[in-house]
C-alpha atoms as a PDB file:
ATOM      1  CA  UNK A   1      -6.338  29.691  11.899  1.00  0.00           C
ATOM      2  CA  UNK A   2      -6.589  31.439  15.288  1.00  0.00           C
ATOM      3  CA  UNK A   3      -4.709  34.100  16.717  1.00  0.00           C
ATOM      4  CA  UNK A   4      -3.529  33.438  19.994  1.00  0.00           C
ATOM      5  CA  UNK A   5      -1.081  36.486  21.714  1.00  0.00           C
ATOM      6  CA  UNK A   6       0.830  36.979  18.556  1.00  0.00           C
ATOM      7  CA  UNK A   7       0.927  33.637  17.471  1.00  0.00           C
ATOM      8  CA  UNK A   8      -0.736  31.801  14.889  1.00  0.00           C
ATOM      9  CA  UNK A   9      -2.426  28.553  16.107  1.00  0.00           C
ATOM     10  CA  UNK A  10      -2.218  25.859  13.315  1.00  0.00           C
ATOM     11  CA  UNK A  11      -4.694  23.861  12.089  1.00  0.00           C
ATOM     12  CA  UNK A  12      -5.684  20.819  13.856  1.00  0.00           C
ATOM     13  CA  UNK A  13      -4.084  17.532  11.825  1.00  0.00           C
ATOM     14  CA  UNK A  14      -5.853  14.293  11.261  1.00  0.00           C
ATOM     15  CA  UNK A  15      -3.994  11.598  12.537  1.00  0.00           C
ATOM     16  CA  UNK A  16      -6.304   8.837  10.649  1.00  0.00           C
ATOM     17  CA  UNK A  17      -8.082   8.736   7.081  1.00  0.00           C
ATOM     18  CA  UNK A  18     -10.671   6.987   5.400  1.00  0.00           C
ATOM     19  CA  UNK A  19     -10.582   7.389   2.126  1.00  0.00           C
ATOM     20  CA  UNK A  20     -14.629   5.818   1.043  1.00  0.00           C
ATOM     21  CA  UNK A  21     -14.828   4.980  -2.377  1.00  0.00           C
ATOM     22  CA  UNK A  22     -18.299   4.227  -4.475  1.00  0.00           C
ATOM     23  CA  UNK A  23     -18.221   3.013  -7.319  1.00  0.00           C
ATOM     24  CA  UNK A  24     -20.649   4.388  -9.702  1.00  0.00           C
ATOM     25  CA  UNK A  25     -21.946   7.005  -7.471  1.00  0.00           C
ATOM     26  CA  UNK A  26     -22.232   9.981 -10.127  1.00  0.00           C
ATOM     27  CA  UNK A  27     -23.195  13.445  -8.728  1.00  0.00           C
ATOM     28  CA  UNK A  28     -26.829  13.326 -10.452  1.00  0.00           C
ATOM     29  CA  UNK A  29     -27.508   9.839  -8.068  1.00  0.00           C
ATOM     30  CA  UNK A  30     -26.217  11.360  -4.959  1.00  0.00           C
ATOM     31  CA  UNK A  31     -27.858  14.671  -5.569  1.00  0.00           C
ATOM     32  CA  UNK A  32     -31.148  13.095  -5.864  1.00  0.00           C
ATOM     33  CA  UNK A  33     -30.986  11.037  -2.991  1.00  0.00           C
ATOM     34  CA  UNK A  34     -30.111  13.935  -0.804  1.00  0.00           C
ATOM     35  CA  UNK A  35     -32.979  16.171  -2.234  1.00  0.00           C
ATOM     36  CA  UNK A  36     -34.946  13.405  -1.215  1.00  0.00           C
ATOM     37  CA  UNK A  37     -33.878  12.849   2.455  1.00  0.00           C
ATOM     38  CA  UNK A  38     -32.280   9.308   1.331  1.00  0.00           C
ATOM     39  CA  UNK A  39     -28.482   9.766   2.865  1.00  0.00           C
ATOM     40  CA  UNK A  40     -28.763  10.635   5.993  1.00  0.00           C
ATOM     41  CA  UNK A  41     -24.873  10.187   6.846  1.00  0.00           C
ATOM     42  CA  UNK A  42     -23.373  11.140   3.972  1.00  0.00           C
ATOM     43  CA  UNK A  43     -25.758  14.149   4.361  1.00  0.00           C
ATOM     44  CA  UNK A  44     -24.177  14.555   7.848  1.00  0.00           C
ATOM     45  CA  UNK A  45     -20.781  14.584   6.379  1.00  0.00           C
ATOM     46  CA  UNK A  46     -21.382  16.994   3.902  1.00  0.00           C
ATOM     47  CA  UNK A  47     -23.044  19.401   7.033  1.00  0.00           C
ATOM     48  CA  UNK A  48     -19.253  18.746   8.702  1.00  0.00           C
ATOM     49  CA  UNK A  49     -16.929  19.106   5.491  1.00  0.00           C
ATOM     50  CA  UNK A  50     -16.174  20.199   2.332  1.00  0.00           C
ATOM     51  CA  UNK A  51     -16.687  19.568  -1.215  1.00  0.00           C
ATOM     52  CA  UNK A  52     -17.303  19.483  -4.824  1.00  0.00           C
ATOM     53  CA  UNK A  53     -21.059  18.363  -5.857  1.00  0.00           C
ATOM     54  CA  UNK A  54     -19.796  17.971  -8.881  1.00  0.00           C
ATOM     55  CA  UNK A  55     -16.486  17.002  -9.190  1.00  0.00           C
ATOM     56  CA  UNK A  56     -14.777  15.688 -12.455  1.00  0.00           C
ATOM     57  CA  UNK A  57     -13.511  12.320 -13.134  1.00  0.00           C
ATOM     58  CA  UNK A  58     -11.340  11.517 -15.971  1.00  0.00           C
ATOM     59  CA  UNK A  59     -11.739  10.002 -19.206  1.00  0.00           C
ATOM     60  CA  UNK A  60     -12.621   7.121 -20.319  1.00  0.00           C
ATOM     61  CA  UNK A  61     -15.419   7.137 -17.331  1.00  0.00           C
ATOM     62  CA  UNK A  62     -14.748   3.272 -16.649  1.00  0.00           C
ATOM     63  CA  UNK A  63     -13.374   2.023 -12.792  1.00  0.00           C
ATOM     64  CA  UNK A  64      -9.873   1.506 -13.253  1.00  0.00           C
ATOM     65  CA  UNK A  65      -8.490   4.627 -14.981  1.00  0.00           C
ATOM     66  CA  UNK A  66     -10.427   6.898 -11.888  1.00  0.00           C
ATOM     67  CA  UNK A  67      -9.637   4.633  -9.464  1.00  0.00           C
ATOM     68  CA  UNK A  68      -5.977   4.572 -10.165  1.00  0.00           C
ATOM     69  CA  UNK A  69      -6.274   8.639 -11.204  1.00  0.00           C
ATOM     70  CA  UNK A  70      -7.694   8.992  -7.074  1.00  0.00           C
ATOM     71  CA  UNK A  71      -5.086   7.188  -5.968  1.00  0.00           C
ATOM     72  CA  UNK A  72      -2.449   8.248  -7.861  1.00  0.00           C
ATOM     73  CA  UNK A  73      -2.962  11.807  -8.272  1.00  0.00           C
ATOM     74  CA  UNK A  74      -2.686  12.277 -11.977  1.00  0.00           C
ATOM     75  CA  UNK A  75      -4.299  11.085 -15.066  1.00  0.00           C
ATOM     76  CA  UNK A  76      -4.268   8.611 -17.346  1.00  0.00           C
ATOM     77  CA  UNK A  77      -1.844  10.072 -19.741  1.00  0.00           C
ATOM     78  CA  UNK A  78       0.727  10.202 -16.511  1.00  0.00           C
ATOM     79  CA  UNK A  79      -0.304   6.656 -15.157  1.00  0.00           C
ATOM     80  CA  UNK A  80      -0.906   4.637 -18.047  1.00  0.00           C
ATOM     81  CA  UNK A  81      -3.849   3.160 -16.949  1.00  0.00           C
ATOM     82  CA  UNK A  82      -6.257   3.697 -19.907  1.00  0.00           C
ATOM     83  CA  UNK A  83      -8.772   0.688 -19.681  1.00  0.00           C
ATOM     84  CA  UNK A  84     -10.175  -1.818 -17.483  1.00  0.00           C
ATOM     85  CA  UNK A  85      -7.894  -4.552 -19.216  1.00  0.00           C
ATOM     86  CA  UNK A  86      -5.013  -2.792 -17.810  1.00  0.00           C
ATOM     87  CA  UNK A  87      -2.333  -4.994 -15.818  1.00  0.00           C
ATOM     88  CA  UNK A  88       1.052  -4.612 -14.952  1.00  0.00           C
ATOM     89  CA  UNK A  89       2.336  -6.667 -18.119  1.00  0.00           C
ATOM     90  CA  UNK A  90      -0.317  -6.169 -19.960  1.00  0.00           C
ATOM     91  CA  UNK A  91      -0.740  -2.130 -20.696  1.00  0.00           C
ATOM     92  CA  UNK A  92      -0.770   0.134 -23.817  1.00  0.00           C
ATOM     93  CA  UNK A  93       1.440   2.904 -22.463  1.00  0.00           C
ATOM     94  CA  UNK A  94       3.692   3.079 -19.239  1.00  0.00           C
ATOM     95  CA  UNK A  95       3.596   5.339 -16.409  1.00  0.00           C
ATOM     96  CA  UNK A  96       5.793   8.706 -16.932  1.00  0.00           C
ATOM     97  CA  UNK A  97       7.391   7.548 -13.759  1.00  0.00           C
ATOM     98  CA  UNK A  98       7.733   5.000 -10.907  1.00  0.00           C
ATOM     99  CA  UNK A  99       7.349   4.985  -7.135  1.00  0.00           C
ATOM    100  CA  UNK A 100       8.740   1.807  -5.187  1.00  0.00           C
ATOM    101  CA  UNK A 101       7.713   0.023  -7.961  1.00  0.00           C
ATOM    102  CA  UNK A 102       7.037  -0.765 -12.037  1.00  0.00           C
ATOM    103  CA  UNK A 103       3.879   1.443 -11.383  1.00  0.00           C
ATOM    104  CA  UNK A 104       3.503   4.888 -11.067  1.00  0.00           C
ATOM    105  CA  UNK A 105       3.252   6.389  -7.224  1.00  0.00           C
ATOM    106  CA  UNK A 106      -0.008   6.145  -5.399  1.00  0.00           C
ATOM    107  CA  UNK A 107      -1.077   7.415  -2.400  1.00  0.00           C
ATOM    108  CA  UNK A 108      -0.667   3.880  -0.393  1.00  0.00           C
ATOM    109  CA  UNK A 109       3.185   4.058  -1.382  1.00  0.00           C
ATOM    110  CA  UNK A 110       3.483   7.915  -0.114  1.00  0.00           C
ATOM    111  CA  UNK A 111       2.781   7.238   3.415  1.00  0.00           C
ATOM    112  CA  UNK A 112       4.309   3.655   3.474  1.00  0.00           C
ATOM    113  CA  UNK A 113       7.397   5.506   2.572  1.00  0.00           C
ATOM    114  CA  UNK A 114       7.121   8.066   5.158  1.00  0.00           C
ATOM    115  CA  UNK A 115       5.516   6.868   7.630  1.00  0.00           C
ATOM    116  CA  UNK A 116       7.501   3.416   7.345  1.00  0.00           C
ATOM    117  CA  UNK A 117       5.257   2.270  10.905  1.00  0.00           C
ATOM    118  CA  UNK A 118       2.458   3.165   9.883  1.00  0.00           C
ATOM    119  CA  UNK A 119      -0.647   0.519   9.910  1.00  0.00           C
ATOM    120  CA  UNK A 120      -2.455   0.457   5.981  1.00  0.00           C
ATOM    121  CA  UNK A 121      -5.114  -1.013   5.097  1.00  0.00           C
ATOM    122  CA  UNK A 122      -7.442  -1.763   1.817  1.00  0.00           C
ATOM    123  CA  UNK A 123     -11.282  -3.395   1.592  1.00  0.00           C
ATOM    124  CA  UNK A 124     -12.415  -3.967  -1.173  1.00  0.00           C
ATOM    125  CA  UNK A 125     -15.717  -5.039  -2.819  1.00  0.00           C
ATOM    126  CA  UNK A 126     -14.544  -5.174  -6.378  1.00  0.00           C
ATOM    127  CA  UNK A 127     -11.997  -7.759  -7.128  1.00  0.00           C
ATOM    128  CA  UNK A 128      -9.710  -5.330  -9.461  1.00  0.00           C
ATOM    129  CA  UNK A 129      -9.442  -2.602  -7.010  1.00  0.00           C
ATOM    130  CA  UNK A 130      -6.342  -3.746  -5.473  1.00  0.00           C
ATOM    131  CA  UNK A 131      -4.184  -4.339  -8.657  1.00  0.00           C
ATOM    132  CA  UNK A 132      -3.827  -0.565  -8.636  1.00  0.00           C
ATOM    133  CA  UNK A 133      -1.605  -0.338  -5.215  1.00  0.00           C
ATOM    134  CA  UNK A 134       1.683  -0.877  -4.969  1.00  0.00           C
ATOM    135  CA  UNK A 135       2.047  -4.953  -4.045  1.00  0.00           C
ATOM    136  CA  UNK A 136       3.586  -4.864  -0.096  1.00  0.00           C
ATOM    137  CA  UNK A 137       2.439  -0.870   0.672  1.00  0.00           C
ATOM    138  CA  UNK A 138      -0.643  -2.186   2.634  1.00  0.00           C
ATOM    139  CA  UNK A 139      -0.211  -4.015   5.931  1.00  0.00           C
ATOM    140  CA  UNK A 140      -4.021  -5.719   5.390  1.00  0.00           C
ATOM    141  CA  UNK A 141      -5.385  -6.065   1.597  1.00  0.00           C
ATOM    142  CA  UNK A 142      -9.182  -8.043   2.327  1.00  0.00           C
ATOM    143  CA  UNK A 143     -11.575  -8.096  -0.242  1.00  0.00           C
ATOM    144  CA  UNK A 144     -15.234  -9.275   1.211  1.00  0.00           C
ATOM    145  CA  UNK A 145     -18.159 -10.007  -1.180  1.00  0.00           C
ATOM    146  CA  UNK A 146     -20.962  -7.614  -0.913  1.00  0.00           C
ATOM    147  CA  UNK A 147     -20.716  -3.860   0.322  1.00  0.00           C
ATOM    148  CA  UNK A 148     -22.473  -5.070   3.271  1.00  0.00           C
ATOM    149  CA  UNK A 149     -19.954  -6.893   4.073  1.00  0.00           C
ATOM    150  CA  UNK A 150     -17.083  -4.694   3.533  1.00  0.00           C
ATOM    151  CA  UNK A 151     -18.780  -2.611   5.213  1.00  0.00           C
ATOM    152  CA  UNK A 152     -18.256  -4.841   8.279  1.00  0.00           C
ATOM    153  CA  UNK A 153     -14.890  -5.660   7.638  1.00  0.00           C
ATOM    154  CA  UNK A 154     -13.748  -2.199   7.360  1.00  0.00           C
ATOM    155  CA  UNK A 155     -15.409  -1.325  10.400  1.00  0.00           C
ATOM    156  CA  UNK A 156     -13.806  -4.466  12.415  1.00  0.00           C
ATOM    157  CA  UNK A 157     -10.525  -4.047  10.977  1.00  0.00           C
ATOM    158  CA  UNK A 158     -10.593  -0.240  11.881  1.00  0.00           C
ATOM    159  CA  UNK A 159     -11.604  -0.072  15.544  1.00  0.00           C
ATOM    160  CA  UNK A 160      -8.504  -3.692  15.929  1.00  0.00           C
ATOM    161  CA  UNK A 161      -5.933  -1.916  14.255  1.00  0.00           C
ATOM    162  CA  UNK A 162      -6.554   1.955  13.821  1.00  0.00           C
ATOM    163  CA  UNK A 163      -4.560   2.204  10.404  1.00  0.00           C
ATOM    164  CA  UNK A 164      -2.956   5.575   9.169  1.00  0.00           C
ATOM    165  CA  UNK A 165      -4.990   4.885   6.043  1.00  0.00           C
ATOM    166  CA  UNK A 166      -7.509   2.866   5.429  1.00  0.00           C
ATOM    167  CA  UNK A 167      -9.362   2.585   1.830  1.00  0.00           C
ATOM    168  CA  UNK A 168     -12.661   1.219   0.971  1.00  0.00           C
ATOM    169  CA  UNK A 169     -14.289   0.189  -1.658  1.00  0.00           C
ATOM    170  CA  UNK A 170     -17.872  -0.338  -2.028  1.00  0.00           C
ATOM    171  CA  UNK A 171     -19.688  -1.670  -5.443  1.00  0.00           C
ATOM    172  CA  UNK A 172     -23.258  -2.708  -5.025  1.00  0.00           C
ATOM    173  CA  UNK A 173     -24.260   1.074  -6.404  1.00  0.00           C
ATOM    174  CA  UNK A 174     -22.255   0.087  -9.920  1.00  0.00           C
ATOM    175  CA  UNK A 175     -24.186  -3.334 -10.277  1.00  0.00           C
ATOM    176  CA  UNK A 176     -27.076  -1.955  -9.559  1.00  0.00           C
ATOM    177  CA  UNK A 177     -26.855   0.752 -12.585  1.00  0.00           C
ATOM    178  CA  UNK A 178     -25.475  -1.816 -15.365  1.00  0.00           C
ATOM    179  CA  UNK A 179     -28.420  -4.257 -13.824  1.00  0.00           C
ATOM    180  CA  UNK A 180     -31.153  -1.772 -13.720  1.00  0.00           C
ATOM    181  CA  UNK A 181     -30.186   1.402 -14.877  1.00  0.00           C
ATOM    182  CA  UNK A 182     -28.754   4.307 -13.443  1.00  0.00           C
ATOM    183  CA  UNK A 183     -32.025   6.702 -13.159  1.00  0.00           C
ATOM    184  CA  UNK A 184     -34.579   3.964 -11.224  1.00  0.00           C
ATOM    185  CA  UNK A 185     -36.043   3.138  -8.681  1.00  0.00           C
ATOM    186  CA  UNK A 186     -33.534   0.277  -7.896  1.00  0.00           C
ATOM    187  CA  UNK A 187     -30.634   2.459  -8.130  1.00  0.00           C
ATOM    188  CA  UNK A 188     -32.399   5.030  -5.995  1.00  0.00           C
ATOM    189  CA  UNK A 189     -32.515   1.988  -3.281  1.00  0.00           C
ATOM    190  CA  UNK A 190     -28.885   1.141  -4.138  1.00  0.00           C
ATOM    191  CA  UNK A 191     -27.537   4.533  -2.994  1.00  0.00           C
ATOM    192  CA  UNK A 192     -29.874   4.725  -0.188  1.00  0.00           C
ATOM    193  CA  UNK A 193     -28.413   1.293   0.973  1.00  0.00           C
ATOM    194  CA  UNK A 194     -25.226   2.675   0.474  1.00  0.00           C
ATOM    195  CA  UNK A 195     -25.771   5.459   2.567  1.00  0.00           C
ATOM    196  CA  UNK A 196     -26.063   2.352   5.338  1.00  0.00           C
ATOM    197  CA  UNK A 197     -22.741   1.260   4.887  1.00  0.00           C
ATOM    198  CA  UNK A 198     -21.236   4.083   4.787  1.00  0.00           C
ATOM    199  CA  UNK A 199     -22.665   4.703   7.732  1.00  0.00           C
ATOM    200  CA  UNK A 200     -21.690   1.128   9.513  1.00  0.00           C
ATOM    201  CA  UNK A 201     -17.877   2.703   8.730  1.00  0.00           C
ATOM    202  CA  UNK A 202     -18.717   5.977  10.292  1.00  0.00           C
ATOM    203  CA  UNK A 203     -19.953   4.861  13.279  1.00  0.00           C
ATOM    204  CA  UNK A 204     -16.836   2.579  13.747  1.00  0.00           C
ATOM    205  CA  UNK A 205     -13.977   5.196  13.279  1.00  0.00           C
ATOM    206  CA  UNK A 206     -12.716   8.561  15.825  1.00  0.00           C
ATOM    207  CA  UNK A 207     -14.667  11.395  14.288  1.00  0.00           C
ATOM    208  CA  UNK A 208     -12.682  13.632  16.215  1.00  0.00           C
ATOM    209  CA  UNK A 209      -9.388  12.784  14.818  1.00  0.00           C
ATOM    210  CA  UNK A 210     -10.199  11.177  11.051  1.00  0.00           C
ATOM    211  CA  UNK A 211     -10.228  12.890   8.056  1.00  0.00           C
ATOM    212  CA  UNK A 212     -13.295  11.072   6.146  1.00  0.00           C
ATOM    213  CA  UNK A 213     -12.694  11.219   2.147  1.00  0.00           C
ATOM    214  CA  UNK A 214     -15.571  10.421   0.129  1.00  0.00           C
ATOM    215  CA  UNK A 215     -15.828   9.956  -3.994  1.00  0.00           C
ATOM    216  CA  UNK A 216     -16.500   7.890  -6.642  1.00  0.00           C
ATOM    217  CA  UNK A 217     -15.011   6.568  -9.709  1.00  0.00           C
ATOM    218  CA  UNK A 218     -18.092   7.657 -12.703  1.00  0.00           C
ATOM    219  CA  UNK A 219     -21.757   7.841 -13.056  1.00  0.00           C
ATOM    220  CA  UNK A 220     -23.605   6.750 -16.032  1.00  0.00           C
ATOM    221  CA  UNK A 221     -26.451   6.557 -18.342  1.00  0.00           C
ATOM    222  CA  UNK A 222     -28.761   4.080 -19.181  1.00  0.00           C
ATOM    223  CA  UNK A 223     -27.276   0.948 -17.972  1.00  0.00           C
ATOM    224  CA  UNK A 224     -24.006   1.797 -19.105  1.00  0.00           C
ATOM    225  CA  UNK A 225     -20.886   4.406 -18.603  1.00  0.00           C
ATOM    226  CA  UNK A 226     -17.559   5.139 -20.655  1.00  0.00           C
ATOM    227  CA  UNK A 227     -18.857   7.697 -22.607  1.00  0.00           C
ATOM    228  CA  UNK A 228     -18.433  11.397 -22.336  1.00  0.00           C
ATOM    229  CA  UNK A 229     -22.027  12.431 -20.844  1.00  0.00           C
ATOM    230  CA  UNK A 230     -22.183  14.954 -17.895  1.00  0.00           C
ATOM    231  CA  UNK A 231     -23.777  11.988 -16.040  1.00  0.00           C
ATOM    232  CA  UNK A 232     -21.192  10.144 -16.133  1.00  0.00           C
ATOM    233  CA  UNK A 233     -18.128  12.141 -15.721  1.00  0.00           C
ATOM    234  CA  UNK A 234     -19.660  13.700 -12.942  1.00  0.00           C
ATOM    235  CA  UNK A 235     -18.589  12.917  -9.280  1.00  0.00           C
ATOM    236  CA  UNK A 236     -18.936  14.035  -5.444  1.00  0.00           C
ATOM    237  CA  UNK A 237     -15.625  14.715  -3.904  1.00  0.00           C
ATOM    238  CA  UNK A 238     -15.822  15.198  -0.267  1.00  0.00           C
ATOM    239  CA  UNK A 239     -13.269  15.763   2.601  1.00  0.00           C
ATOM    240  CA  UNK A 240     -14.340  16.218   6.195  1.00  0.00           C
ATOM    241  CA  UNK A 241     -12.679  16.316   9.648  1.00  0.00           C
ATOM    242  CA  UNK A 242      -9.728  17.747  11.173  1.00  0.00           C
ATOM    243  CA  UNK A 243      -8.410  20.556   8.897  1.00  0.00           C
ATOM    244  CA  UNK A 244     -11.819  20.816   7.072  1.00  0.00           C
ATOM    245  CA  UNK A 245     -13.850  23.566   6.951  1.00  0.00           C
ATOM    246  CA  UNK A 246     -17.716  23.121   7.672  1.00  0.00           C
ATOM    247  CA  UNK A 247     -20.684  23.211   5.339  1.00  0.00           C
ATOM    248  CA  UNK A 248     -18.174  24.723   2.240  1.00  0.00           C
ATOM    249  CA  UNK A 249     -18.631  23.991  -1.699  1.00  0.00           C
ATOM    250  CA  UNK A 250     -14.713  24.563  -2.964  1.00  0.00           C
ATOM    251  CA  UNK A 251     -14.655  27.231  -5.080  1.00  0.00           C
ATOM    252  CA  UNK A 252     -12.655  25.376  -7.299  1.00  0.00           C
ATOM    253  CA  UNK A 253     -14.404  22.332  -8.405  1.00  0.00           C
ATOM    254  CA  UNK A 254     -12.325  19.185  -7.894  1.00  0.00           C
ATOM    255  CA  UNK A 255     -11.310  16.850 -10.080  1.00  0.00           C
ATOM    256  CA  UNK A 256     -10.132  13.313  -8.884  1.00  0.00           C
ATOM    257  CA  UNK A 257      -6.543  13.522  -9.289  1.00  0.00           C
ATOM    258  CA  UNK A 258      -6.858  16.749  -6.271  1.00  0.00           C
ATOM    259  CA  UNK A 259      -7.804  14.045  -4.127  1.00  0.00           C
ATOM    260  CA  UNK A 260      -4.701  12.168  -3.049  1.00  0.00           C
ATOM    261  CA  UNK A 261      -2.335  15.624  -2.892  1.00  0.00           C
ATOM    262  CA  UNK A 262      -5.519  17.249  -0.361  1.00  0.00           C
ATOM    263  CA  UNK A 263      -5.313  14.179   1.819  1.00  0.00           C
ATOM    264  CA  UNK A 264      -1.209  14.068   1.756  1.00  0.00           C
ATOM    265  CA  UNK A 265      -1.348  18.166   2.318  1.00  0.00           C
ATOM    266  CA  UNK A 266      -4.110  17.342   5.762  1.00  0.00           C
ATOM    267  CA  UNK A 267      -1.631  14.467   6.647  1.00  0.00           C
ATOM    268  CA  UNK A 268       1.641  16.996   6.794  1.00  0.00           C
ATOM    269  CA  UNK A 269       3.449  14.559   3.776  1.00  0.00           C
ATOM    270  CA  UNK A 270       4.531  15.247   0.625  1.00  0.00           C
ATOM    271  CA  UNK A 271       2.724  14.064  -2.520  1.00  0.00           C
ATOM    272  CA  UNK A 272       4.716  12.195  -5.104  1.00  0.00           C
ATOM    273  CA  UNK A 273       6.976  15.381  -7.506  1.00  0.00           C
ATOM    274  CA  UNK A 274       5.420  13.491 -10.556  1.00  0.00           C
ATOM    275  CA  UNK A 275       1.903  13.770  -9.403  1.00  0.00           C
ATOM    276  CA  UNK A 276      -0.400  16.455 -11.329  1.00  0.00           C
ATOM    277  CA  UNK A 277      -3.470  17.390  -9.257  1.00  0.00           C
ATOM    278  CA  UNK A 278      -3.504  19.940  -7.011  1.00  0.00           C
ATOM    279  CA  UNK A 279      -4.304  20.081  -3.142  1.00  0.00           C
ATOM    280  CA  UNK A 280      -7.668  21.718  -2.217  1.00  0.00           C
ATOM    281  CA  UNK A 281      -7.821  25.164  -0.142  1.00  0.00           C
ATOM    282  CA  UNK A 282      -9.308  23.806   2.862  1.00  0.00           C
END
């Protein structure tokens, strides 16, 4: 904060955010490819931001227990969402509590319900991503095939309707672990491709007034992931833009349920009273 004649000058607010999402990014894949000059933009948003090289994920390490843990702020014991054969009637514990609906309160449903105007919107590469939102929260729900081309779409729905909050998901990086394994070559080529769409959103958006929000769901080993390997519970979390402070490591390393309170703290909204992680110091 500045001082300005006695007064204290608050910190600027985003007034957009893109929450990026890649699935089966783990820290040891992204670390590599930066050592290696391979990720150029997330490299520049790392230079601009915050974050947590090696953030925590929760366990089991499979997609749609992290997923729904970074967008609903808590963990699978609190959710209920404990396997990828989750669904709404088909799940081995409930939620501890509800938002708007029979599922427990994610971040989509926060600002829907207070910011009632605001524009929403979800792409997404892998088909189960969107089960985990609250049906109605999101104005625009698209799910493209390819990360190139959600990529694309994100970018053309973004600079048409300049959402509030726009999520993406991006899953080429996954298939190329289970298909080739997640220390080769291929993979290597899978995050620096990544690193291109990423970039094909960044370019697209108002750097000066979006909070960018990147992390992923698990790593893995092998061709696989579930277990409880360092590999694979292992995760960048990174926040930068308006708030943000430049070229910081938190000193508290983040796990993904801090993500959806640190983006509702930037955003001036409340998080959810049920929800369990904790905001970031920014």
């Amino acid at each position: 904060m500045l001082l300005t004649a006695g007064f204290v000058c608050p910190a600027p607010k985003p007034r957009y955010v893109v929450l990026i999402g890649i699935d089966g990014l783990g820290s040891a894949g992204l670390s590599a490819a930066l050592r290696a000059g391979r990720a150029p933009r997330i490299a520049g948003l790392v230079a601009r931001g915050s974050w947590s090289p090696a953030g925590r994920g929760v366990i089991p390490t499979v997609s749609s227990p992290n997923w729904a843990s970074i967008l609903m702020g808590a963990g699978p014991e609190r959710h209920g969402i404990t396997s990828n054969e989750w669904e709404r009637d088909k799940r081995e514990i409930p939620p501890s509590c509800q938002g708007t609906e029979e599922i427990f309160p994610t971040i989509v449903g926060a600002v829907r319900q207070q910011l009632p105007k605001a524009k929403i919107g979800v792409v997404h590469d892998w088909a189960g991503f969107a089960r985990l939102i609250e049906r109605g929260a999101a104005d625009y729900v698209s799910h493209p095939k390819g990360s190139r081309a959600t990529a694309e779409e994100a970018a053309r729905y973004w600079q048409k309707e300049r959402p509030r909050l726009l999520l993406v998901h991006f899953d080429d990086v996954d298939h190329a672990g289970h298909d080739m394994g997640w220390e080769t070559k291929e993979y290597a080529q899978a995050v620096a491709d990544m690193d291109g769409y990423v970039g094909t959103v960044l370019d697209a958006i108002d750097p000066a007034n979006t909070l960018v929000v990147l992390t992923a769901d698990h790593g893995g080993v092998g061709k696989k992931h579930g277990g409880l390997s360092k590999t694979e519970i292992e995760v960048p979390i990174l926040f930068a833009g308006p708030g943000v402070a430049k070229g910081k490591v938190f000193a508290r390393p983040l796990g993904n349920i801090d993500i959806a309170p640190g983006i509702l703290k930037l955003l001036g909204l409340r998080a959810p009273p049920c929800w369990t992680g904790r905001a970031p110091e920014f």
